[in-house]
Protein backbone atom coordinates (compact mmCIF):
# COMPACT_ATOMS: atom_id res chain seq x y z
CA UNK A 1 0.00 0.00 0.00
CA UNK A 2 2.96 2.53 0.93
CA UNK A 3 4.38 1.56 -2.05
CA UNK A 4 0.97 2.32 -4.17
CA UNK A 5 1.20 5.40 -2.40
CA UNK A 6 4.19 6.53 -3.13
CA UNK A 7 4.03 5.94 -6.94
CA UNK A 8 0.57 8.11 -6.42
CA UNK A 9 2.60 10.96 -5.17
CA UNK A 10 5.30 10.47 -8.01
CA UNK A 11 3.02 10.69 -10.68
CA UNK A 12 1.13 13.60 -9.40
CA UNK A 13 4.26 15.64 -8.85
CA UNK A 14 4.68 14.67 -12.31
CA UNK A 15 1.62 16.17 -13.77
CA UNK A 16 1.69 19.16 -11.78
CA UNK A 17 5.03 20.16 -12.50
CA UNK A 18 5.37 19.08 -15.99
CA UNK A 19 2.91 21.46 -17.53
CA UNK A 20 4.67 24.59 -14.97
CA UNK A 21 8.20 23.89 -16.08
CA UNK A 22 6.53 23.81 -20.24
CA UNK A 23 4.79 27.13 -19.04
CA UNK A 24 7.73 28.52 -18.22
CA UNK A 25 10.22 27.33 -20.30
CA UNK A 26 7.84 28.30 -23.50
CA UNK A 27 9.61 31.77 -24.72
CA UNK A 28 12.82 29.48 -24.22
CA UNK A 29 11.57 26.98 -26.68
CA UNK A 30 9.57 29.41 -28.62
CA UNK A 31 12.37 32.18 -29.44
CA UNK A 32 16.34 31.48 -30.21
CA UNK A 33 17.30 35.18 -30.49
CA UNK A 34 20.67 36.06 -32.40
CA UNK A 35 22.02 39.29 -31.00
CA UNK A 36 24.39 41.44 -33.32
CA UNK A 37 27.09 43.56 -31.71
CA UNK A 38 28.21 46.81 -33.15
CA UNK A 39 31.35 45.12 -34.24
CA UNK A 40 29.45 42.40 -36.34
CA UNK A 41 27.08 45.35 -37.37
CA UNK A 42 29.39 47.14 -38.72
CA UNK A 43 31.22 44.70 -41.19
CA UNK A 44 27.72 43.68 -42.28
CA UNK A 45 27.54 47.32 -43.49
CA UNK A 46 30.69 47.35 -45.20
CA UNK A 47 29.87 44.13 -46.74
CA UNK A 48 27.09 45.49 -48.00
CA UNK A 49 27.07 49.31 -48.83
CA UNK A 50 24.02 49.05 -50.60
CA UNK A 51 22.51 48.26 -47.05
CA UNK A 52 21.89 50.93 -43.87
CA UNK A 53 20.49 50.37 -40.54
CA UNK A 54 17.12 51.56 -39.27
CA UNK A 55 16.26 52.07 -35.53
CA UNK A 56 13.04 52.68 -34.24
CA UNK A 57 12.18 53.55 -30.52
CA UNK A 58 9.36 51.40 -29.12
CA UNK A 59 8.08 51.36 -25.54
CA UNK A 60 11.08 52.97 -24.22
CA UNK A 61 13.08 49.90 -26.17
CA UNK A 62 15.33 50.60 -29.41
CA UNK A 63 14.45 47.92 -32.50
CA UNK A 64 16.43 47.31 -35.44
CA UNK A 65 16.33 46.27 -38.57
CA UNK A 66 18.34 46.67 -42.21
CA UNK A 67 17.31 48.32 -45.45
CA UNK A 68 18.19 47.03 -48.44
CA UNK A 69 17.72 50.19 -50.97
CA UNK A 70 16.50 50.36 -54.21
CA UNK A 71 15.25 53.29 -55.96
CA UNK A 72 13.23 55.88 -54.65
CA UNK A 73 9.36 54.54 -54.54
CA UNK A 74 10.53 50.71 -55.19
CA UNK A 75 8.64 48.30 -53.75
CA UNK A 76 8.81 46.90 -50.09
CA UNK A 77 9.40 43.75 -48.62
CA UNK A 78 8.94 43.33 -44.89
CA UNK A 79 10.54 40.72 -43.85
CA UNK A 80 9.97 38.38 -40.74
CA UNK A 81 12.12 35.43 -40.21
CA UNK A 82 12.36 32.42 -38.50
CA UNK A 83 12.85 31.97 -34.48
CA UNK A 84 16.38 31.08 -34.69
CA UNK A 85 17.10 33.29 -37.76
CA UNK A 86 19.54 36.26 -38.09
CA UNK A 87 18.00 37.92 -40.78
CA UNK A 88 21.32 39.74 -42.21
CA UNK A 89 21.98 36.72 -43.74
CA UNK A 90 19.14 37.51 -46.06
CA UNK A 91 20.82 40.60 -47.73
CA UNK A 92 22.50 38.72 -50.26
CA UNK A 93 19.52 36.98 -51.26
CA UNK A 94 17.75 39.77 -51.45
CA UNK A 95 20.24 42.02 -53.81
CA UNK A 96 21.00 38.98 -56.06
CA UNK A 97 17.22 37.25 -56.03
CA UNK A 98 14.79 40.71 -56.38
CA UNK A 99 16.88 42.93 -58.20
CA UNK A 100 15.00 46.24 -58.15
CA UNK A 101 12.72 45.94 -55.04
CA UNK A 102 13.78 47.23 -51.34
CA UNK A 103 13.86 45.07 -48.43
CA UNK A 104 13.12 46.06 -44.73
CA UNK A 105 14.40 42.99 -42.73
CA UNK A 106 13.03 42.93 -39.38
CA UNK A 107 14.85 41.73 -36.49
CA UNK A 108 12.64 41.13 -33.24
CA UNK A 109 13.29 41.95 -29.95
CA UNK A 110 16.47 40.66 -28.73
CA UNK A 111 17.42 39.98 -32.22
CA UNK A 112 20.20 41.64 -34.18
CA UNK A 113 20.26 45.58 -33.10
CA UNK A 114 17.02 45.31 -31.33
CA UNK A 115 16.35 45.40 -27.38
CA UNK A 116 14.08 43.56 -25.66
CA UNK A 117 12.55 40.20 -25.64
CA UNK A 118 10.66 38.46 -28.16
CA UNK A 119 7.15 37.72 -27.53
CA UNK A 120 3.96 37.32 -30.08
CA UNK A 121 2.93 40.74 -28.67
CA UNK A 122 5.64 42.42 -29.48
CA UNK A 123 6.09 41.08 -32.69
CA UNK A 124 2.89 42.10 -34.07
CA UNK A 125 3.22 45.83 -32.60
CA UNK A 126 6.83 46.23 -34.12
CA UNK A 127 5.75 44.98 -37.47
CA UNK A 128 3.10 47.34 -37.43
CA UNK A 129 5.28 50.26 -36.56
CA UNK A 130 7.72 48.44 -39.14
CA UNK A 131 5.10 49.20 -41.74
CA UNK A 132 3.90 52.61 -40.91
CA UNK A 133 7.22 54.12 -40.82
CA UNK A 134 8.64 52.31 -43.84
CA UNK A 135 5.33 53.81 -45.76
CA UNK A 136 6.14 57.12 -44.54
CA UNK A 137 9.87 57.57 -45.06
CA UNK A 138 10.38 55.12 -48.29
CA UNK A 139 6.80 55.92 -50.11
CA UNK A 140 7.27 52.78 -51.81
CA UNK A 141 4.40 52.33 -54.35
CA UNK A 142 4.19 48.56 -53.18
CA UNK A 143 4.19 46.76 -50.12
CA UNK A 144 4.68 43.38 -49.53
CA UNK A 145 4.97 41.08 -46.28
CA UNK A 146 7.27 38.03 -46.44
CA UNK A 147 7.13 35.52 -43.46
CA UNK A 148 9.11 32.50 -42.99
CA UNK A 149 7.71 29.80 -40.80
CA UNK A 150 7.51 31.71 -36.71
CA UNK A 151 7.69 35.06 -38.92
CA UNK A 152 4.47 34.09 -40.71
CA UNK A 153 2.64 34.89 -37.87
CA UNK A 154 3.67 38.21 -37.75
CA UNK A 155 3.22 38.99 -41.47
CA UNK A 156 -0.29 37.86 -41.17
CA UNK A 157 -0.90 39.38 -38.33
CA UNK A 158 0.26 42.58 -40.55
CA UNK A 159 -1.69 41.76 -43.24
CA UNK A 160 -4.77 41.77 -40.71
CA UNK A 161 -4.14 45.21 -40.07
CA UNK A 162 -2.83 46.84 -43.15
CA UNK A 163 -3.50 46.88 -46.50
CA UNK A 164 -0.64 44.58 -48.55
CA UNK A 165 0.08 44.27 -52.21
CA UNK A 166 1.00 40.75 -51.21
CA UNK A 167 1.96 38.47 -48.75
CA UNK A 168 4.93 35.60 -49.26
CA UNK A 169 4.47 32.57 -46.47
CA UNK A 170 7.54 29.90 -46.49
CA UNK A 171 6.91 27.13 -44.20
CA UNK A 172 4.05 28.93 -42.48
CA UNK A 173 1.81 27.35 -39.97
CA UNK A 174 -2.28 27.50 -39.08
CA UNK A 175 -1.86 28.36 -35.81
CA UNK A 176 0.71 27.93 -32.91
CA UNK A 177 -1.56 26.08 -30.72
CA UNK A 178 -2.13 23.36 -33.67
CA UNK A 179 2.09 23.19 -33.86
CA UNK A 180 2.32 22.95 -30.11
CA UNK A 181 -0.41 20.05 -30.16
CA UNK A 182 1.44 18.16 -32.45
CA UNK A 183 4.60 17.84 -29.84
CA UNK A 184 2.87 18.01 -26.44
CA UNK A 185 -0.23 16.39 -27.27
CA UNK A 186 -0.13 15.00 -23.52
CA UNK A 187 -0.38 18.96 -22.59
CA UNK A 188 -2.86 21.44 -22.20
CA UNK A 189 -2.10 23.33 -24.46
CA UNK A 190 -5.00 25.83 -25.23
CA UNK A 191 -4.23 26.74 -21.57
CA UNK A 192 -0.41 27.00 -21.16
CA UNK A 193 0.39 29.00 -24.68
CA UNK A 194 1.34 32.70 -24.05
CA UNK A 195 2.50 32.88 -28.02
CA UNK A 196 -0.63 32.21 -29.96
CA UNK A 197 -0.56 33.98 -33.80
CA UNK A 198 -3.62 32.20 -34.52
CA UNK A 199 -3.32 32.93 -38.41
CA UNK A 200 -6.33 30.79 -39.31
CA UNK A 201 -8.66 32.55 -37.58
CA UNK A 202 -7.43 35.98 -38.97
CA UNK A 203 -7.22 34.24 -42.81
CA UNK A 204 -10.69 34.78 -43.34
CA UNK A 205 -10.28 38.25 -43.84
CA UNK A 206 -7.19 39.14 -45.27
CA UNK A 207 -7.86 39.98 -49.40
CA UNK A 208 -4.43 40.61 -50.27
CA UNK A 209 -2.59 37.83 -52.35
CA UNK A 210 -0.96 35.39 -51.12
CA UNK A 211 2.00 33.12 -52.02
CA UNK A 212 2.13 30.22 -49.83
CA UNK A 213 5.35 27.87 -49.95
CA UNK A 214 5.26 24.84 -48.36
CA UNK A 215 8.16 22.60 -47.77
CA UNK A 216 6.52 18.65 -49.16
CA UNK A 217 8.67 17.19 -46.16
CA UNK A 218 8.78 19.73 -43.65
CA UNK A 219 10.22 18.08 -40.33
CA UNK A 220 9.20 20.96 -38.18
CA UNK A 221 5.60 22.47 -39.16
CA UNK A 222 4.39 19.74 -41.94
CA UNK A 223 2.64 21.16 -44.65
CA UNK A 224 -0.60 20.30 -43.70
CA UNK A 225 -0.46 23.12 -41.22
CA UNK A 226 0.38 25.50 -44.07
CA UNK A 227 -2.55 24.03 -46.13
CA UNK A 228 -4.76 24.87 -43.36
CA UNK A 229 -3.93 28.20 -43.51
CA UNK A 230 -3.85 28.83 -47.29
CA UNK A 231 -7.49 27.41 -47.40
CA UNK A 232 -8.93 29.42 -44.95
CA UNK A 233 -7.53 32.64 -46.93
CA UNK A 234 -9.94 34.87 -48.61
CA UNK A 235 -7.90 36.93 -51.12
CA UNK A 236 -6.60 35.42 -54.28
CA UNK A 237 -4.09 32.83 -53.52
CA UNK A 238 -1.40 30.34 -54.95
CA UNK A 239 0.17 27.70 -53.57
CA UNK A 240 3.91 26.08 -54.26
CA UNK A 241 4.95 23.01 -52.84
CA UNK A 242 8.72 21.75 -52.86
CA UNK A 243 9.37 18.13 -52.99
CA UNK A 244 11.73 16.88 -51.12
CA UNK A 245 12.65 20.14 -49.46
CA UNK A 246 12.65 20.55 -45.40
CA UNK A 247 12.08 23.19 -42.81
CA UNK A 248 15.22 24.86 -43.43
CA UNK A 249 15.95 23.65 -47.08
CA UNK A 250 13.46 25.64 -49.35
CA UNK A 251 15.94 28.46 -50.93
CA UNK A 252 17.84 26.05 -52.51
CA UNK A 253 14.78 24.41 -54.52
CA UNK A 254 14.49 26.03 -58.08
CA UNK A 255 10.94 26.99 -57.55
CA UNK A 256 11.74 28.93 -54.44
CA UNK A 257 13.27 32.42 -56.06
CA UNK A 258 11.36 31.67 -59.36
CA UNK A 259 7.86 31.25 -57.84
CA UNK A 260 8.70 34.17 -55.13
CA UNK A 261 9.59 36.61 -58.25
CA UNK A 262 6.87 35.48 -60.43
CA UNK A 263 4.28 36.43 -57.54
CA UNK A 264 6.11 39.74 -56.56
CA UNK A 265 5.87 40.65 -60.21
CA UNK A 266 2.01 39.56 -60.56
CA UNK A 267 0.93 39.03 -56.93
CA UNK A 268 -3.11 39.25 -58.53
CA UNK A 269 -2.71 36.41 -61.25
């Protein structure tokens, strides 16, 4: 009976603690920022000197991002990346793969130049801000969002809010709740979740066009949770799919740049 008892006790520290320490632990597993000192900063810049730095103050907090110039009234990207992504190492990418268009590439709190800590909240604010001040000082005479898989959230969230030319989703998901089910099914997760960008529910609404790029054997967020979204999207739509590409293997498929400049070109086809 003590023994019975004791197991008892075992397994109900278990399943009280368990979903604490996931609660916790969440912006942890959620958010792998990538700082950028000055030092690293600066050789970016003289990498590239086609590139300059923006900073924005938010809530007492200084965000960064770069700017990839074209000419004057080009169009925008805004550009969310990944959770673990440094989003410098887009620049090159972006010079060589969309000649002619301007590039703001966000990095997140705690990322890059920015302050702060990442959270879903402050994503969505910052890319708003992102967008309004980008509209006011570049006048571009298109804007576009581009999100890549935990930056897809954002850029829908944008889309939501603003009026797009387009929108660009690589790896994207339905919702972060459906992800998080997927891993800790044995978790509550509708309760624990602080980071929700619950795209689905918002898809319904957005008209602007979307590209949707799914990775055919995404380890990560499988495509189905992309399909998800791009079915629940109002505006016109088109989808790509990459066989045999992974979570972090699309830009090296040839319909990656060629499907992303085909859409930037005609987002409305």
């Amino acid at each position: 009976m003590e023994l019975l008892l004791s197991v008892a006790k075992v397994v109900l520290g278990v399943v009280v603690s368990l979903p604490l320490v996931v609660y916790f632990l969440q912006d942890r597993l959620l958010f792998h920022p990538y700082p950028l000192h000055e030092t690293q900063r600066a050789e970016i810049r003289k990498r590239f000197p086609a590139v300059e730095e923006v900073f924005l103050e938010a809530e007492n907090q200084r965000i960064h991002a770069w700017h990839v110039k074209a000419a004057p009234g080009a169009p925008l990207i805004l550009y969310f990346g990944g959770n673990a992504e440094d989003v410098s190492g887009m620049i090159e990418d972006a010079l060589g793969q969309a000649p002619g268009i301007s590039w703001l590439l966000v990095s997140y709190r705690g990322y890059g130049g920015s302050e702060g800590s990442p959270s879903a909240a402050s994503l969505t604010a910052d890319a708003l801000r992102w967008h309004d001040h980008a509209v006011r000082e570049f006048k571009p005479r298109q804007v576009f969002a581009f999100g890549r898989s935990l930056g897809s959230g954002a850029a829908v969230q944008l889309a939501a809010e603003r009026p797009l030319s387009g929108v660009v989703l690589v790896t994207p998901f339905d919702s972060l709740a459906s992800v998080a089910k997927r891993y800790y099914w044995y978790l509550p997760v509708d309760l624990l979740l602080k980071h929700r960008f619950d795209s689905v529910q918002l898809a319904p609404k957005i008209m602007s066009p979307l590209l949707c790029i799914a990775a055919e054997q995404d380890e990560v967020i499988p495509p189905e949770h992309a399909r998800r979204l791009y079915e629940a999207w109002a505006g016109p739509k088109q989808w790509v799919g990459l066989p045999g590409a992974g979570h972090n293997s699309t830009d090296t498929a040839p319909a990656f740049w060629r499907g992303i400049r085909q859409f930037l070109s005609n987002p409305g086809m």
